[in-house]
C-alpha atoms as a PDB file:
ATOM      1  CA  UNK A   1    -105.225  91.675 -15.451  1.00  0.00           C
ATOM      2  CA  UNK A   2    -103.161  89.629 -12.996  1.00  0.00           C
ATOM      3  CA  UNK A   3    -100.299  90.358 -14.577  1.00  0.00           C
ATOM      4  CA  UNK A   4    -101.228  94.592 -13.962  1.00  0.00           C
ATOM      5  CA  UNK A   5    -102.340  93.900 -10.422  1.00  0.00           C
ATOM      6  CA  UNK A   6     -98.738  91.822  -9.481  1.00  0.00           C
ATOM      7  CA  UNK A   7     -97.014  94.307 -11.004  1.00  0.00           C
ATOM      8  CA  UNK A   8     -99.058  97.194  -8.953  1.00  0.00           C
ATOM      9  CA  UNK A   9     -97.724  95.486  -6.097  1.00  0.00           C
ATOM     10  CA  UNK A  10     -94.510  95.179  -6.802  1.00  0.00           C
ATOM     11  CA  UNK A  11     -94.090  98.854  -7.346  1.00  0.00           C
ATOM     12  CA  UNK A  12     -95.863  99.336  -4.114  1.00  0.00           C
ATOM     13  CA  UNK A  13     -93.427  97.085  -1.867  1.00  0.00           C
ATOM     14  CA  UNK A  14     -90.308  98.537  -3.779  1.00  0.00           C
ATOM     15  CA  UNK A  15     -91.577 102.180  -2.089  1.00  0.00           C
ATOM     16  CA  UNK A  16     -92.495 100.709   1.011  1.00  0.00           C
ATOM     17  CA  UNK A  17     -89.261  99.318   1.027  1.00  0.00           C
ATOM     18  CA  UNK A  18     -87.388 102.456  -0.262  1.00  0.00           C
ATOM     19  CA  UNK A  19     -84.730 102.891   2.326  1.00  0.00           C
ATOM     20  CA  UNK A  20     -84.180  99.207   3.668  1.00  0.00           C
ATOM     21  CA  UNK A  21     -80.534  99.873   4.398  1.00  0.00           C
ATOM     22  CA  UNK A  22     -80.659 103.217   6.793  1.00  0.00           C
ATOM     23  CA  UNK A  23     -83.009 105.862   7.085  1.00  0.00           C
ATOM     24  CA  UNK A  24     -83.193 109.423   8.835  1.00  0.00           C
ATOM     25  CA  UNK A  25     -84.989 109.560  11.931  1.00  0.00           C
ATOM     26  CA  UNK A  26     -84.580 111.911  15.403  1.00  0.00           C
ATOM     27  CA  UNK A  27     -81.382 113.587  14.069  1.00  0.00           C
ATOM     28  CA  UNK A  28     -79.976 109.919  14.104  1.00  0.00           C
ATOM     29  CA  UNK A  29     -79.380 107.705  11.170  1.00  0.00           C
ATOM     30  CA  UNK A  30     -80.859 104.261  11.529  1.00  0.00           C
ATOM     31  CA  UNK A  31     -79.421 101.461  10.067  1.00  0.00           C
ATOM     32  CA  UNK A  32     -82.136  99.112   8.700  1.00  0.00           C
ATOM     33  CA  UNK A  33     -79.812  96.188   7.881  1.00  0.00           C
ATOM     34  CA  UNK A  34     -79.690  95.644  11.827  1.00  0.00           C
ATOM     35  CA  UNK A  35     -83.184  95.229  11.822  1.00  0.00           C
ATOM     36  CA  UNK A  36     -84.220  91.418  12.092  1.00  0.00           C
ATOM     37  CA  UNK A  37     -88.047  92.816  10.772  1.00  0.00           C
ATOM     38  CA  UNK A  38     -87.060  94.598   7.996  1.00  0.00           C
ATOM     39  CA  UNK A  39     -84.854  91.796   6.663  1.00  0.00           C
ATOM     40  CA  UNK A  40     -87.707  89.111   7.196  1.00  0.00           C
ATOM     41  CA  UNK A  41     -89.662  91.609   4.616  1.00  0.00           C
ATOM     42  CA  UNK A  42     -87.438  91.637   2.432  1.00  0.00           C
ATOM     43  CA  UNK A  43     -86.807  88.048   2.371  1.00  0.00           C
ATOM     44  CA  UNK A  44     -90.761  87.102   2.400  1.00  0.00           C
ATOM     45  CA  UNK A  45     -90.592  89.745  -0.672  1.00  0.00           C
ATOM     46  CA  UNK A  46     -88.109  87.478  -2.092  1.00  0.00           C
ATOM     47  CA  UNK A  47     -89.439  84.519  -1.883  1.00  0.00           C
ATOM     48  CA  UNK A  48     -93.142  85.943  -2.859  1.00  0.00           C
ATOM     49  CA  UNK A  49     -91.172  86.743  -6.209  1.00  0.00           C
ATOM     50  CA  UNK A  50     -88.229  84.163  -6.859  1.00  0.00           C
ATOM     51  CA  UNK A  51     -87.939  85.221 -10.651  1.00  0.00           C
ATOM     52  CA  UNK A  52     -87.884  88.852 -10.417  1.00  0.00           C
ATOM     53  CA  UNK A  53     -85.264  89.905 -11.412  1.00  0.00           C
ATOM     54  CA  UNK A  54     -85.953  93.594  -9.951  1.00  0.00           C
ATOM     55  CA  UNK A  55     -85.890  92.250  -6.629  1.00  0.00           C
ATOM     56  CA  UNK A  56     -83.476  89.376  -6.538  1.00  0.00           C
ATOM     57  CA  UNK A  57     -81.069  92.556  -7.565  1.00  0.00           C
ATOM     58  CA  UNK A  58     -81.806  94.744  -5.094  1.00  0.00           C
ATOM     59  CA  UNK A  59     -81.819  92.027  -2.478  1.00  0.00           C
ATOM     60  CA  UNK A  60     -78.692  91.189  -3.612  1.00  0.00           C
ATOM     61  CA  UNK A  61     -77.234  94.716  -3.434  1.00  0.00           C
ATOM     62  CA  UNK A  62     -78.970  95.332  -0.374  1.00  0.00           C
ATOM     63  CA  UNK A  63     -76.953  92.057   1.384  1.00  0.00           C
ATOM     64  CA  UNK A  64     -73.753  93.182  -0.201  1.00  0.00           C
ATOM     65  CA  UNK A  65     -74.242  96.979   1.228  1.00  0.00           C
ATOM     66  CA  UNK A  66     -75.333  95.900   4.758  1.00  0.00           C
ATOM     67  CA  UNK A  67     -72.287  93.212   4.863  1.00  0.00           C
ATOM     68  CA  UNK A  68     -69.944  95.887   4.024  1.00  0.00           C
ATOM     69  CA  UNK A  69     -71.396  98.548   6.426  1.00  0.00           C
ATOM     70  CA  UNK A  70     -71.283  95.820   8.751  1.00  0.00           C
ATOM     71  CA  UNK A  71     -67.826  95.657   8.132  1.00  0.00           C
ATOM     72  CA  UNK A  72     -67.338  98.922   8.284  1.00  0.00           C
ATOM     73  CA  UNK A  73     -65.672  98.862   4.512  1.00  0.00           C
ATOM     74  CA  UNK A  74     -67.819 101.820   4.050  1.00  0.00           C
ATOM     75  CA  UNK A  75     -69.325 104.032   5.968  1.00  0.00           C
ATOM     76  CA  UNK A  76     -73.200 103.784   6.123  1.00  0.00           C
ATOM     77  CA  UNK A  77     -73.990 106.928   4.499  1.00  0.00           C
ATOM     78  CA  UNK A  78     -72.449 105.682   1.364  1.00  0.00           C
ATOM     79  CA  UNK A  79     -74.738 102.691   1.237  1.00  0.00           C
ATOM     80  CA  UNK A  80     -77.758 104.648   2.126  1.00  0.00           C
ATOM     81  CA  UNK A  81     -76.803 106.498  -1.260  1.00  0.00           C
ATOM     82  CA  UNK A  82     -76.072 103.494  -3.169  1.00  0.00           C
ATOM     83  CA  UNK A  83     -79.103 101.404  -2.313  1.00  0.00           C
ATOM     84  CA  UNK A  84     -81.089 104.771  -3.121  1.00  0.00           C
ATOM     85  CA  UNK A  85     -79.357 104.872  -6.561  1.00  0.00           C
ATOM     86  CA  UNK A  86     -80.105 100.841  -7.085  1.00  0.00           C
ATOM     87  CA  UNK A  87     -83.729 101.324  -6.065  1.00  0.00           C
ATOM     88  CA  UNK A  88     -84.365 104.323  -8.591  1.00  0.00           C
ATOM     89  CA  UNK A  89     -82.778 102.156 -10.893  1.00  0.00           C
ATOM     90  CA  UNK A  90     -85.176  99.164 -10.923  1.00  0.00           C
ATOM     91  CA  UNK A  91     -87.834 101.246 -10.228  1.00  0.00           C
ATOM     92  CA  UNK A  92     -87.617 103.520 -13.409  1.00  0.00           C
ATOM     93  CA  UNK A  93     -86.797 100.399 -15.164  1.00  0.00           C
ATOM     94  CA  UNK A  94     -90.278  99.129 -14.393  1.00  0.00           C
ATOM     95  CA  UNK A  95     -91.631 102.083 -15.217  1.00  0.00           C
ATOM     96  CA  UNK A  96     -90.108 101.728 -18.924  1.00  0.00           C
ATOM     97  CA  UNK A  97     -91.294  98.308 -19.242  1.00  0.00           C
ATOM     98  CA  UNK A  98     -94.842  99.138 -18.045  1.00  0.00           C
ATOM     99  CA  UNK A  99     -94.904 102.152 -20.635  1.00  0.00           C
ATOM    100  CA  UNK A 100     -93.270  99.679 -23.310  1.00  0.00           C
ATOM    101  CA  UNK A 101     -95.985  97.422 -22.900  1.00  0.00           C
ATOM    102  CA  UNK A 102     -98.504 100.133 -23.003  1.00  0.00           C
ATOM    103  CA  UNK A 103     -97.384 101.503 -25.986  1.00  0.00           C
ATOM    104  CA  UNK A 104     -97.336  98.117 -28.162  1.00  0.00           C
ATOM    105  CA  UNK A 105    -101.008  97.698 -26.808  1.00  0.00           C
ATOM    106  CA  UNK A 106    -101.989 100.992 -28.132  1.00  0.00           C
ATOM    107  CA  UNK A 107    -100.234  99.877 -31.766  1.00  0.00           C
END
């Protein structure tokens, strides 16, 4: 049951955090990874969850992204449509596992 509700959760903060790196807003395009709050979330989310490996990956993708925006290696578009990629990634990969386990139940 724990295991269910922690995973619940999980899913939960992963759409809550759906568009850490930039979102759309006014006409203008915000860019989330120059937002100290959003980053403390993330982080917090992190170390909530040191072993997942769900989130240590998108963390880690979302560091690389904002660095390189930062940079200005690529523009910030581009890592608003990678991070969205990497987050429908882990989060249909979830999904799988949840169904997996399901499934052997049912057997």
């Amino acid at each position: 049951m724990c295991g269910k509700v922690t995973n619940t959760l999980l899913m939960v903060w992963l759409c809550v955090l759906s568009v850490p790196v930039s979102a759309e807003g006014d006409g203008a395009t915000k860019n989330y990874c120059a937002d100290p709050a959003d980053k403390k979330e993330f982080e917090d989310l992190l170390g909530k969850n040191p072993t997942d490996k769900g989130i240590i990956r998108l963390f880690a993708i979302r560091q690389g992204l904002c660095d390189m925006i930062g940079k200005q290696q690529i523009p910030l578009e581009t890592g608003m449509d990678l991070w969205a990629i990497e987050r429908q990634k882990t989060m249909l990969e979830r999904t799988q596992q949840r169904l997996n386990r399901l499934t052997k139940k049912m057997l």
